[in-house]
N, C-alpha and C. Protein backbone atom coordinates (compact mmCIF):
# COMPACT_ATOMS: atom_id res chain seq x y z
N UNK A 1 19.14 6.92 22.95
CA UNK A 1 17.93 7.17 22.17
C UNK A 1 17.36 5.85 21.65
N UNK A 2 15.87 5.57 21.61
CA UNK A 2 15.56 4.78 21.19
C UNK A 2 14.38 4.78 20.41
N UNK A 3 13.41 3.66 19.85
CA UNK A 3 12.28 4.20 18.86
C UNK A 3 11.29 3.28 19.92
N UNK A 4 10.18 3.98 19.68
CA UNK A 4 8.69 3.46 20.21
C UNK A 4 7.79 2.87 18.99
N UNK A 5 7.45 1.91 18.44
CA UNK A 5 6.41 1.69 17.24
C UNK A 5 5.50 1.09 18.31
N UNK A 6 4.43 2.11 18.46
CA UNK A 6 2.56 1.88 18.70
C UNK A 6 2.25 1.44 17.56
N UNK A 7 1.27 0.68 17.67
CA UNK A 7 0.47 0.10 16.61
C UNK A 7 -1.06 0.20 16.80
N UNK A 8 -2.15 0.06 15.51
CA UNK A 8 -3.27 -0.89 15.95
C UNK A 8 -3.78 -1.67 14.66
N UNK A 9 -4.59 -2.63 14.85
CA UNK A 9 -4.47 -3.50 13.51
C UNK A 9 -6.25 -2.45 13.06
N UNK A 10 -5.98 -2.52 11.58
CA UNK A 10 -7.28 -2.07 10.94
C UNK A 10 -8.07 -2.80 10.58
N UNK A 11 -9.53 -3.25 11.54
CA UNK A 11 -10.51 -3.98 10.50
C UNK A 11 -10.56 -5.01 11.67
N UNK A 12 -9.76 -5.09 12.24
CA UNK A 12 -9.36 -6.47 13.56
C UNK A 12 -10.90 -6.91 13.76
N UNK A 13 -12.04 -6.59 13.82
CA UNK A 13 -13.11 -6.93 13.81
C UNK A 13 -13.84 -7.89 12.80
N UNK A 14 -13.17 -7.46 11.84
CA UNK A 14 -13.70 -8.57 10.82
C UNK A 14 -12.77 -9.77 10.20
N UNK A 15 -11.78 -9.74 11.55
CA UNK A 15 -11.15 -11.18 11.07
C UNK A 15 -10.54 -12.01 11.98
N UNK A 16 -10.16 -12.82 11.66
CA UNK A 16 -10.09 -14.08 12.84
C UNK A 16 -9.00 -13.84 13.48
N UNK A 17 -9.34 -13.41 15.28
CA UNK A 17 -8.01 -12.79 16.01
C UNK A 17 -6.68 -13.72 16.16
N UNK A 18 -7.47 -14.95 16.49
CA UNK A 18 -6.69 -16.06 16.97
C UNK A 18 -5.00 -16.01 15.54
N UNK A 19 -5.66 -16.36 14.75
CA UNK A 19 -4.48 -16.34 13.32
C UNK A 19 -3.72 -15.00 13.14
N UNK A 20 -4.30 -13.80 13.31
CA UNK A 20 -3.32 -12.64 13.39
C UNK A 20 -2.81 -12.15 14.49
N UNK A 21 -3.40 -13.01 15.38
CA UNK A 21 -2.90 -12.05 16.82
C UNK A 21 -1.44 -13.33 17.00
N UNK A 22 -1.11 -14.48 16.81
CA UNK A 22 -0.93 -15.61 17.38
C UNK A 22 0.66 -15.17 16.16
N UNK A 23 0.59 -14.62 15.11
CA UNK A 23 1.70 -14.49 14.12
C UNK A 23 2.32 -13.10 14.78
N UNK A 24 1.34 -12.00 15.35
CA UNK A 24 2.17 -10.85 15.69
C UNK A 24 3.23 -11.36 16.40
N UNK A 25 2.10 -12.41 17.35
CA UNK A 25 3.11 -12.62 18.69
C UNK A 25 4.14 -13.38 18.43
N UNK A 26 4.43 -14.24 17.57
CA UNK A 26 5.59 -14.81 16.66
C UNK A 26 6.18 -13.74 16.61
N UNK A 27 5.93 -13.15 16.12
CA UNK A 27 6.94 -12.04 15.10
C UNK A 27 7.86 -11.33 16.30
N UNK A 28 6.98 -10.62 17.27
CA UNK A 28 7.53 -8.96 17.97
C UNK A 28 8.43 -10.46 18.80
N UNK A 29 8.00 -11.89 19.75
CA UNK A 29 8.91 -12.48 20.25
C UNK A 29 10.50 -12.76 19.15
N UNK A 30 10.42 -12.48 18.15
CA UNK A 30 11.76 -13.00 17.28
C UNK A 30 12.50 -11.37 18.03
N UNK A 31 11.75 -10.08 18.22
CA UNK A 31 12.55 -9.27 18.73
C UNK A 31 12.85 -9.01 20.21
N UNK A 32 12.41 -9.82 21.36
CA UNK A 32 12.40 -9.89 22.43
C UNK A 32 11.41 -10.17 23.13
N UNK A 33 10.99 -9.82 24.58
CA UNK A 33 10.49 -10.60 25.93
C UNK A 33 9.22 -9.77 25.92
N UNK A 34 8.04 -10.52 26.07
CA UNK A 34 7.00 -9.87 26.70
C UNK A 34 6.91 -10.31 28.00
N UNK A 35 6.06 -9.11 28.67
CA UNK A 35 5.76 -7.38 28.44
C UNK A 35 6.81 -6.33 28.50
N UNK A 36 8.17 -6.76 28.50
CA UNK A 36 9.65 -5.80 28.54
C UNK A 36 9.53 -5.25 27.58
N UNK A 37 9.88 -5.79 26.30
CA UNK A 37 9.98 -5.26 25.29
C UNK A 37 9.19 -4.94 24.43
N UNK A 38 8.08 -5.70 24.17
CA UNK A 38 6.60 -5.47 23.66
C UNK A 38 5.68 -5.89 23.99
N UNK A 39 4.32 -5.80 23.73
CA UNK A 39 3.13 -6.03 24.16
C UNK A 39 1.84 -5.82 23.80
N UNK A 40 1.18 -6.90 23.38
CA UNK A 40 -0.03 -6.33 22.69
C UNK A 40 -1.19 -5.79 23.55
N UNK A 41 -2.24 -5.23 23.42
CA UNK A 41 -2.98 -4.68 24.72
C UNK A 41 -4.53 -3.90 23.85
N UNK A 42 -5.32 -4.33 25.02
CA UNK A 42 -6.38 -3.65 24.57
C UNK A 42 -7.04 -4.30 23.06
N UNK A 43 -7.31 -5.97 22.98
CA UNK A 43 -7.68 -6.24 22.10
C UNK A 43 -6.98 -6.21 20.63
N UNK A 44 -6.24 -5.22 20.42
CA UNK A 44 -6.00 -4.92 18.94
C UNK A 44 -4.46 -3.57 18.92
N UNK A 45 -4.24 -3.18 19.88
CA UNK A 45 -3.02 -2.60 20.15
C UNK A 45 -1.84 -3.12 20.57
N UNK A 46 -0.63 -2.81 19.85
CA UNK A 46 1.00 -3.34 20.65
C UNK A 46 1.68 -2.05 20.35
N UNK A 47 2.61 -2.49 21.28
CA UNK A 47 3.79 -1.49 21.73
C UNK A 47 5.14 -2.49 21.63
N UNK A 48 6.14 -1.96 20.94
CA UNK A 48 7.41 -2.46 20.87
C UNK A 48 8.36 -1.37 21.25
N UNK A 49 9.90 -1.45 21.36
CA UNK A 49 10.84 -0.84 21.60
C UNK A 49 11.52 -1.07 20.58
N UNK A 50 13.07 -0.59 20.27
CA UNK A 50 14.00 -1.44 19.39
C UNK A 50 15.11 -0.09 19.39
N UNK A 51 15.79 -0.59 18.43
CA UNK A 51 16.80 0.69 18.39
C UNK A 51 16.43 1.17 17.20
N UNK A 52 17.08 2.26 17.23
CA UNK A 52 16.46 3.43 15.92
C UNK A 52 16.86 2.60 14.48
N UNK A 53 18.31 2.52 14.79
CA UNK A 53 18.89 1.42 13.30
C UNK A 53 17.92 0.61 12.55
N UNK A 54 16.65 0.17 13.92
CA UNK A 54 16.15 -1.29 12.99
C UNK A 54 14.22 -0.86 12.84
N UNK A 55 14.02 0.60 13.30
CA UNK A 55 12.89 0.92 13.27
C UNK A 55 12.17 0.75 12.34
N UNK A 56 12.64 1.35 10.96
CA UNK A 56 11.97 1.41 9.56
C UNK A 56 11.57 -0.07 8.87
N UNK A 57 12.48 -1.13 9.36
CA UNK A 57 12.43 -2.07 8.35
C UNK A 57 11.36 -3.13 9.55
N UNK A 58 11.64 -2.98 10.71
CA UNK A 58 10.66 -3.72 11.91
C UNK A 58 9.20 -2.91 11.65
N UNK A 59 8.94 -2.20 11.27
CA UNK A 59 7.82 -1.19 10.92
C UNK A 59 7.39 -2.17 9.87
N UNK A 60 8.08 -2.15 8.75
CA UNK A 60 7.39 -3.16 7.45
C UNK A 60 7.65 -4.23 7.70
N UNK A 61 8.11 -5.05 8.74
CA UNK A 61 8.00 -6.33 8.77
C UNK A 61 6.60 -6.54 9.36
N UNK A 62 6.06 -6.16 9.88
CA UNK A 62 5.01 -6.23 10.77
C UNK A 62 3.72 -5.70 9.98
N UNK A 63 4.16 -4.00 9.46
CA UNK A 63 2.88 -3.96 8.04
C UNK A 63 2.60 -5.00 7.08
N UNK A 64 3.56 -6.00 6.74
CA UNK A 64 3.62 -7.22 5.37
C UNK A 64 3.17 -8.31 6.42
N UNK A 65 3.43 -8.08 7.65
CA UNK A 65 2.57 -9.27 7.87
C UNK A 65 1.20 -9.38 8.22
N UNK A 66 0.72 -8.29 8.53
CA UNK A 66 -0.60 -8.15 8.68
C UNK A 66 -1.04 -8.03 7.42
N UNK A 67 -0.69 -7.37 6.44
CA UNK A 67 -0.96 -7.22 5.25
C UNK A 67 -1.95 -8.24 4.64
N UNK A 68 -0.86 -9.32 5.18
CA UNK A 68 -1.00 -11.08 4.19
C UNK A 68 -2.43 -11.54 5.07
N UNK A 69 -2.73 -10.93 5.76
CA UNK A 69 -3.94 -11.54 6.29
C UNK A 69 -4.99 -10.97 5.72
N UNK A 70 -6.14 -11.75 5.47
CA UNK A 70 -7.31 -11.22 4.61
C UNK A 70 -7.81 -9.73 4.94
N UNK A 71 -7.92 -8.65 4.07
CA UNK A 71 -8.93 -7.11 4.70
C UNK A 71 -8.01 -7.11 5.74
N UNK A 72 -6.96 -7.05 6.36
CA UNK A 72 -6.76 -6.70 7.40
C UNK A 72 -5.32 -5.50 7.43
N UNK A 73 -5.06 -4.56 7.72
CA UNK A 73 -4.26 -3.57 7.81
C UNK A 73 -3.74 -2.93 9.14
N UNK A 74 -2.92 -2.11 9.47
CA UNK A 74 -2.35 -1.53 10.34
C UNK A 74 -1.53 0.01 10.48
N UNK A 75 -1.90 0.13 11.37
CA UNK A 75 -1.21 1.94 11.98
C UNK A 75 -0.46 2.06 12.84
N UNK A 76 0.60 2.51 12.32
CA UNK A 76 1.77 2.41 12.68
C UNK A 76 2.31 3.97 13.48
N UNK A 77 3.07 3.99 14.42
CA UNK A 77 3.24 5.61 15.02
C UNK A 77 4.66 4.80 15.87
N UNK A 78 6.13 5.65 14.76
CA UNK A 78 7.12 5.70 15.31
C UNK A 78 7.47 6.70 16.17
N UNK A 79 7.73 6.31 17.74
CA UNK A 79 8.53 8.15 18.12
C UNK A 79 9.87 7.24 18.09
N UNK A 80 10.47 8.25 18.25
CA UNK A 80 12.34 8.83 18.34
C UNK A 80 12.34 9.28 19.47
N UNK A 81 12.96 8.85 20.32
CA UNK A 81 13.50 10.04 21.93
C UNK A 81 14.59 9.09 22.82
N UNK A 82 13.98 9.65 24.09
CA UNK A 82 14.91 8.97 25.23
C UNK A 82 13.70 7.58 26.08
N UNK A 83 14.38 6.93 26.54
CA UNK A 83 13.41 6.28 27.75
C UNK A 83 13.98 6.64 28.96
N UNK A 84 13.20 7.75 29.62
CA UNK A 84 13.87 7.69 30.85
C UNK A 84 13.11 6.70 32.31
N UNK A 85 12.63 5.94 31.97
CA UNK A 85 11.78 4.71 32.57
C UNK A 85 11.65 3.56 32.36
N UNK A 86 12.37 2.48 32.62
CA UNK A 86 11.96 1.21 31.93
C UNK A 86 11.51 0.45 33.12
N UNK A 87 10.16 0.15 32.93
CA UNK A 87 9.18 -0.49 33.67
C UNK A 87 9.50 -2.08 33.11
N UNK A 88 8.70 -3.11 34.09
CA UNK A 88 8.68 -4.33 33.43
C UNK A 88 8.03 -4.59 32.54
N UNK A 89 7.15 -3.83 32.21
CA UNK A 89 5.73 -3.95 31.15
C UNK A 89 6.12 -2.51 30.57
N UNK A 90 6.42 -2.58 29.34
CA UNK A 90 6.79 -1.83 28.25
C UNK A 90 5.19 -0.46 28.52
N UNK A 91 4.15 -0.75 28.47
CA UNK A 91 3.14 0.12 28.49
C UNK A 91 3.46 0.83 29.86
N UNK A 92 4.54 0.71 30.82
CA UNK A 92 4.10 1.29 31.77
C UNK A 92 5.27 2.04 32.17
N UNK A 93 6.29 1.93 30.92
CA UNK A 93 7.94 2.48 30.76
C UNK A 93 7.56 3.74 30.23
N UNK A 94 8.09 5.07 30.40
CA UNK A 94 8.30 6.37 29.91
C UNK A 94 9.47 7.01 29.14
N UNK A 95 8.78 8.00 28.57
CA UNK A 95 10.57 8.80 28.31
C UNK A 95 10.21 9.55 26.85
N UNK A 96 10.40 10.26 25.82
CA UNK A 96 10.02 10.74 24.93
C UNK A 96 9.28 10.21 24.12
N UNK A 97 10.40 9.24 23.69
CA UNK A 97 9.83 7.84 22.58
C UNK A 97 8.74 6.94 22.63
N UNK A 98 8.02 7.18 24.25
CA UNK A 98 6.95 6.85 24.16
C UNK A 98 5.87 7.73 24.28
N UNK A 99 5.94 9.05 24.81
CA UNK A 99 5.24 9.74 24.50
C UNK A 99 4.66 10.29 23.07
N UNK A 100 6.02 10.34 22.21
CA UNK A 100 5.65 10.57 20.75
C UNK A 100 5.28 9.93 20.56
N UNK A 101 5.34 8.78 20.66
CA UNK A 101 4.27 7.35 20.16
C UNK A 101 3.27 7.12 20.07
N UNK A 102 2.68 7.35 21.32
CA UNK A 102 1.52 7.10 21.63
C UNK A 102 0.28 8.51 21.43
N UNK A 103 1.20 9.50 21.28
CA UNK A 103 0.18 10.56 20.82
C UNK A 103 0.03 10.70 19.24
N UNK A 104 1.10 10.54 18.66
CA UNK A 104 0.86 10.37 17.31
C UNK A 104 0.32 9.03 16.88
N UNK A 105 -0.21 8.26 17.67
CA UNK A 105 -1.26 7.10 17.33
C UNK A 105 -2.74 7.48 16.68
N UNK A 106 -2.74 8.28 18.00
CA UNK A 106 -4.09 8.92 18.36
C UNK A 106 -4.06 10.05 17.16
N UNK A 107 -3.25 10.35 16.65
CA UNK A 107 -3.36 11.35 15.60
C UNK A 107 -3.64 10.95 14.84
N UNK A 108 -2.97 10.25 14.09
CA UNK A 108 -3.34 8.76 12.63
C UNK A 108 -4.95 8.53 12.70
N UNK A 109 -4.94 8.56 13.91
CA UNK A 109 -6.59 7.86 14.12
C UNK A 109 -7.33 8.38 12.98
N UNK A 110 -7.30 10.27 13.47
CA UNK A 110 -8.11 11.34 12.50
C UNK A 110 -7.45 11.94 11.67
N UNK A 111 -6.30 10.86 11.09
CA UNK A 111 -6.20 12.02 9.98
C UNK A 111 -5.83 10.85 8.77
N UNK A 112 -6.35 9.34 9.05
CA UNK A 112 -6.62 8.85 8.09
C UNK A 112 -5.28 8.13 6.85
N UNK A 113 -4.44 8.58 7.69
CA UNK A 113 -2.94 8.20 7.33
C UNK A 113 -2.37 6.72 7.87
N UNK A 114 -1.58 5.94 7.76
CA UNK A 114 -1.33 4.42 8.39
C UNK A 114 0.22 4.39 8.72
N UNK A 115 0.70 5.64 8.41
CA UNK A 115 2.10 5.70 9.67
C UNK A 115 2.80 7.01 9.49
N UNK A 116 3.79 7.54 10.38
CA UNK A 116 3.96 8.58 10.74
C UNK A 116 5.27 8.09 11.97
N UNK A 117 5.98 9.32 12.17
CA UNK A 117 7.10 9.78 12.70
C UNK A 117 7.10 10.92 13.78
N UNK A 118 7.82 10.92 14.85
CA UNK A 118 7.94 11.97 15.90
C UNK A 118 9.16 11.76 16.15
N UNK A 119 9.97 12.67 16.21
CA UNK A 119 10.97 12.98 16.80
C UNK A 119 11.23 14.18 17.42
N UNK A 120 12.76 14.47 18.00
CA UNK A 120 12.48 15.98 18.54
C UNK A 120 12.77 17.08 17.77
N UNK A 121 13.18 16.50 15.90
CA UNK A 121 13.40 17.46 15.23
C UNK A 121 12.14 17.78 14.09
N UNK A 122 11.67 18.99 14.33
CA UNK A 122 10.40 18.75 13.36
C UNK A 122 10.76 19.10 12.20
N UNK A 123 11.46 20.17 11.71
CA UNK A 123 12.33 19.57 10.45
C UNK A 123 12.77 18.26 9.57
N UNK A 124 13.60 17.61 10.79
CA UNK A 124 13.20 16.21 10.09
C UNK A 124 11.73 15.60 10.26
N UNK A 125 11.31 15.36 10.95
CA UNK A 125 9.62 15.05 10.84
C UNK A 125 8.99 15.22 9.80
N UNK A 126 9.23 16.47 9.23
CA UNK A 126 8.26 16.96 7.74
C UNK A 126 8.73 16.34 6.82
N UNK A 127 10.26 16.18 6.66
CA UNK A 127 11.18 15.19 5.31
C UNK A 127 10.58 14.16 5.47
N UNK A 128 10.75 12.99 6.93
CA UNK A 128 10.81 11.48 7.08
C UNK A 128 9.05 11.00 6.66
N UNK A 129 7.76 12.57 6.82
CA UNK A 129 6.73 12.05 7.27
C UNK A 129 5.88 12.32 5.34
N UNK A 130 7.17 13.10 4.57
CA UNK A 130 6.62 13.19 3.56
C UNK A 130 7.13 12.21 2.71
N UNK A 131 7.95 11.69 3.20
CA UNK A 131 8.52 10.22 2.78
C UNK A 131 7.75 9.04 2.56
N UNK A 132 7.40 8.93 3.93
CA UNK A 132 6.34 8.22 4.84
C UNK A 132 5.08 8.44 3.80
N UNK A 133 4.76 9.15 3.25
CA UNK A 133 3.30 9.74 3.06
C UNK A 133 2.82 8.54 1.45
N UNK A 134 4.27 9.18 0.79
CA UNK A 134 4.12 8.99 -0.28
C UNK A 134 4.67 6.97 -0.60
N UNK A 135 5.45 6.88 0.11
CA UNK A 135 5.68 5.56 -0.17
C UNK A 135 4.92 4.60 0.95
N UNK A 136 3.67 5.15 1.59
CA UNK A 136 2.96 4.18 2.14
C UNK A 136 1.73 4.18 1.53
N UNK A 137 1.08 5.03 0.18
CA UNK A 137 0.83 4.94 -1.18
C UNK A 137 1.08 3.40 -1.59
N UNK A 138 2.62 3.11 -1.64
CA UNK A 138 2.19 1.33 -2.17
C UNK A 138 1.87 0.61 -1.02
N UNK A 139 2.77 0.95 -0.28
CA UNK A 139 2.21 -0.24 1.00
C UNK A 139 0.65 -0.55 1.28
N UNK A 140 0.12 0.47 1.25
CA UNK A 140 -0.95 0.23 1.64
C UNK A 140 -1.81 -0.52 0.78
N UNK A 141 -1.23 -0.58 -0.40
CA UNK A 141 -1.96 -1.46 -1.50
C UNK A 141 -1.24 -2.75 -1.88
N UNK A 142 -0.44 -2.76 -1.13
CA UNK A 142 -0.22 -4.33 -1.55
C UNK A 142 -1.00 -5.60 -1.04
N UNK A 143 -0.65 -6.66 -2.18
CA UNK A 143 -1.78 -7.25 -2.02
C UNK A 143 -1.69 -8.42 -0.50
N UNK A 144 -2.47 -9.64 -0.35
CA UNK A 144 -2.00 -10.56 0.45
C UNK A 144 -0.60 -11.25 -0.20
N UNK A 145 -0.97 -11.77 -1.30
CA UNK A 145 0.77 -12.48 -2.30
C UNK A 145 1.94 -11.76 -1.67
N UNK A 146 1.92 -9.90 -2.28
CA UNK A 146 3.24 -9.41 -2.66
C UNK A 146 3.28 -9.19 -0.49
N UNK A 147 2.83 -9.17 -0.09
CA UNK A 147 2.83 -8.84 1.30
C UNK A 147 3.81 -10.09 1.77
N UNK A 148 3.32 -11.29 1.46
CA UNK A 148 4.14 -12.70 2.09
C UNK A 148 4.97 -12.95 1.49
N UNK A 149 5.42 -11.98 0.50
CA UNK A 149 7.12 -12.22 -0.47
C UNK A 149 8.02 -11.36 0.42
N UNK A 150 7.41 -9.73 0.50
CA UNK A 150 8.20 -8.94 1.08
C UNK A 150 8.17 -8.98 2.71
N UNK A 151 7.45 -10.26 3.55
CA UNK A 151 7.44 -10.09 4.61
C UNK A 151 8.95 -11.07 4.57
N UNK A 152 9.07 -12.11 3.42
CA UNK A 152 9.72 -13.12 3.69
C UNK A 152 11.30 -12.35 3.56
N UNK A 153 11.32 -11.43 2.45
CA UNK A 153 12.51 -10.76 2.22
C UNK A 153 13.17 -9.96 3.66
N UNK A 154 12.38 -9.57 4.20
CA UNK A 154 12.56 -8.05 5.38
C UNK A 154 13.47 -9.27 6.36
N UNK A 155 12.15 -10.37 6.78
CA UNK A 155 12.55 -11.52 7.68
C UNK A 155 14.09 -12.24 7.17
N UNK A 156 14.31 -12.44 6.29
CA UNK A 156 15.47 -13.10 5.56
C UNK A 156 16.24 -12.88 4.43
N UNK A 157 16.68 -11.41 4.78
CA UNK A 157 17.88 -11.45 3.56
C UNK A 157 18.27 -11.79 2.52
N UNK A 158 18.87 -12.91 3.18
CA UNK A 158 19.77 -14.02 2.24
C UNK A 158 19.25 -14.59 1.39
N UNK A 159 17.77 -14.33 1.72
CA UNK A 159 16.89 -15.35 0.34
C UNK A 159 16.91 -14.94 -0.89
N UNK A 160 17.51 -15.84 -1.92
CA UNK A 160 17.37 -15.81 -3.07
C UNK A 160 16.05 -15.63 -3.60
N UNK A 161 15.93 -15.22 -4.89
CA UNK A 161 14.51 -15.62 -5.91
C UNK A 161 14.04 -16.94 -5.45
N UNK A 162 15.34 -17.82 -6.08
CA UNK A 162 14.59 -19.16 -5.97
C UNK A 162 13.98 -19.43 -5.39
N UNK A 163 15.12 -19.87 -3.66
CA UNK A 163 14.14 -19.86 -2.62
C UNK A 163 12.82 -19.36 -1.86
N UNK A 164 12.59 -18.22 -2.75
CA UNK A 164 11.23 -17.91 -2.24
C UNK A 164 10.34 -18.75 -3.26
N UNK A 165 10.78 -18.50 -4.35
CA UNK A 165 10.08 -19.59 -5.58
C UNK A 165 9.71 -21.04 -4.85
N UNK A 166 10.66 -22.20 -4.03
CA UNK A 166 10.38 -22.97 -3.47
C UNK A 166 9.21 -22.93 -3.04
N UNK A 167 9.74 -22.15 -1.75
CA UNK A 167 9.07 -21.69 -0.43
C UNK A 167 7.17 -21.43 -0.91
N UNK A 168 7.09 -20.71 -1.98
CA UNK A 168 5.68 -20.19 -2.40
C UNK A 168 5.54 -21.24 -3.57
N UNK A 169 6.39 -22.27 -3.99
CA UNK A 169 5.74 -23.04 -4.75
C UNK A 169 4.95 -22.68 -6.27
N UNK A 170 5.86 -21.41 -6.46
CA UNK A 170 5.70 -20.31 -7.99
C UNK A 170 7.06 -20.46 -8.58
N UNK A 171 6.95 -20.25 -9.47
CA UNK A 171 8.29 -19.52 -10.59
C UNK A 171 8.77 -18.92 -10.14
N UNK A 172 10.10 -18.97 -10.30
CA UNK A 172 11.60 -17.71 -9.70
C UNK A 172 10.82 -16.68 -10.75
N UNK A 173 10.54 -16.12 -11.99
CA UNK A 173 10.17 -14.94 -12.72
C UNK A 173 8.62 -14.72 -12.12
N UNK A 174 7.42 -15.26 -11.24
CA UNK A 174 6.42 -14.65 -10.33
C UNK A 174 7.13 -13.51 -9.31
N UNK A 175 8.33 -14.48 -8.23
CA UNK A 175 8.89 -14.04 -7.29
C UNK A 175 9.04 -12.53 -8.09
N UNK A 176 10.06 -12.52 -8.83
CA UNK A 176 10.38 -11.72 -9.65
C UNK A 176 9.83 -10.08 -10.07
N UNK A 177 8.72 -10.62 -10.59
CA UNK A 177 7.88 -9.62 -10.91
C UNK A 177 7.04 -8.72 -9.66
N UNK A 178 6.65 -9.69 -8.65
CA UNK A 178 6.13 -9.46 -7.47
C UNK A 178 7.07 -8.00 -6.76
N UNK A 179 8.33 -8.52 -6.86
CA UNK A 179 9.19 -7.85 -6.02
C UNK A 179 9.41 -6.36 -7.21
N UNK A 180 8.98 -6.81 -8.01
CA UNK A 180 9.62 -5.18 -8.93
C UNK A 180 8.44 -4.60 -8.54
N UNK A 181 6.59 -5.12 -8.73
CA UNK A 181 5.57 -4.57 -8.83
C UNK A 181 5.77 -3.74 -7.28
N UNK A 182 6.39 -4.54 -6.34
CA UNK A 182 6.03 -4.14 -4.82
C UNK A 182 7.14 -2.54 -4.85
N UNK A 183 8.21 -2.81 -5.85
CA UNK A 183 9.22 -1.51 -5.68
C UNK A 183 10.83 -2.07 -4.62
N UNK A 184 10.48 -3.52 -4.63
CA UNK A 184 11.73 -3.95 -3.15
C UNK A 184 12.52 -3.23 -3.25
N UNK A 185 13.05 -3.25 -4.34
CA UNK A 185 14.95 -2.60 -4.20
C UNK A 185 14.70 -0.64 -3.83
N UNK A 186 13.55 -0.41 -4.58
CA UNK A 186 13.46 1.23 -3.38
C UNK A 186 13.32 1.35 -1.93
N UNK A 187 12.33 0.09 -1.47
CA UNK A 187 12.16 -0.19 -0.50
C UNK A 187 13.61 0.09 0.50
N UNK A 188 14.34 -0.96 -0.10
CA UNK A 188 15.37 -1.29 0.26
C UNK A 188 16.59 0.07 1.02
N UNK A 189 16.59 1.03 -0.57
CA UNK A 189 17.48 2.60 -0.17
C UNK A 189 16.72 3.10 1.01
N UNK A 190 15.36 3.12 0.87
CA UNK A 190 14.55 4.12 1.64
C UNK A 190 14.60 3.71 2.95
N UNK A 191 15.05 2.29 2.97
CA UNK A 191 15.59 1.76 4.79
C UNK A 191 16.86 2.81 5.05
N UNK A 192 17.72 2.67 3.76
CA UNK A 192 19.17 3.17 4.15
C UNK A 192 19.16 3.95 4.35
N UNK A 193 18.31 5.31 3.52
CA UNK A 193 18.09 6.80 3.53
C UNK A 193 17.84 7.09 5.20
N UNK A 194 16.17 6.22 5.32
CA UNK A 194 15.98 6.00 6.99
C UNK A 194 16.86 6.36 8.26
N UNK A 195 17.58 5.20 7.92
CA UNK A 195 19.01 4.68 8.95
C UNK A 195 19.48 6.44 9.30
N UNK A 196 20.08 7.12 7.73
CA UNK A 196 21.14 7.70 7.92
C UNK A 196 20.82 8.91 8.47
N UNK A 197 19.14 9.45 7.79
CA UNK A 197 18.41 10.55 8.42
C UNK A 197 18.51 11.06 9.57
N UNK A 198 17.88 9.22 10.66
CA UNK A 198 17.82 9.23 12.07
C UNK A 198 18.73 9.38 13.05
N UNK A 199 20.19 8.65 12.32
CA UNK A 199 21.15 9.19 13.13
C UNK A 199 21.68 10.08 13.47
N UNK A 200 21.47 10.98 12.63
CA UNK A 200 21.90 12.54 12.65
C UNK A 200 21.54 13.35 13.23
N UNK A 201 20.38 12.61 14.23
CA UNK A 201 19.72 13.60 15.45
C UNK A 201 20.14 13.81 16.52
């Protein structure tokens, strides 16, 4: 079993592609090979793979980084399934996980929501997507700042306060506050909750 995250960036029109498109592609390469594993397409769309374990938190690494870019946002559509196809170009691989994917993209579209879940249990679907509902409520409002703290946290662990204090050239008590205003440490369970949900399918 594996996870599908479709994407598309929101607003991509009113901002400079070169700088957000040029960091995705940073980013999805820290998780593997294009077009195998991901691929951006169609101007303003990507497709990644990954394993289920690392879906939730690769989901907000990628929302915080678009985030940090001016007006600019993203829609996110995890499936859950099988791949029974792996093509060389990820857009052209099959199997559940991309089918849920890519249709619940197209769903987000009209219903005005910025991420969402498919799997083959719709039971869980309704838990993970009312989850989803309510704690992408903050996400979606965070600002550019708290976006490039919590992109830095997702990306690196190990980082202390301080070091982000360095790194952003603020006070360890900014870092601080940033990370309580953003909710990190719920953030944090709601990966674990994630994890433990998904496996159980």
């Amino acid at each position: 079993m594996i996870a599908v995250i479709t994407g598309d960036i929101i607003n991509s029109q009113h901002a400079d592609t070169e700088v957000w498109i040029t960091k995705l592609k940073n980013l999805l390469a820290k998780w593997g090979s294009s077009p195998h594993t991901w691929e951006i397409y169609r101007g303003d769309e990507f497709q990644i793979k990954c394993s289920i374990d690392d879906v939730f938190w690769r989901f907000l690494a990628i929302k915080s980084l678009i985030k940090s870019q001016e007006n600019l946002d993203v829609r996110i559509a995890i499936g859950i399934g099988e791949e029974n196809f792996s093509s060389e170009k990820i857009t052209e691989s099959n199997g559940t996980a991309y089918v849920n994917s890519g249709r619940l993209l197209n769903d987000l579209k009209s219903d005005g929501h910025t991420v969402s879940i498919k799997t083959s249990n719709d039971s869980l679907d309704r838990d993970l997507n009312i989850l989803l509902k309510w704690s992408s409520k903050d996400f979606d409002s965070w600002t550019m700042a708290t976006s490039e703290i919590i992109h830095e946290m997702i990306m690196n662990q190990d980082n202390t306060q301080e070091d982000l204090a360095k790194k952003f050239t603020i006070s360890q008590s900014s870092i601080s506050q940033r990370l309580k205003r953003a909710n990190y440490d719920l953030i944090v369970e709601t990966n674990h909750y994630f994890k433990k949900k998904i496996s159980e399918l």
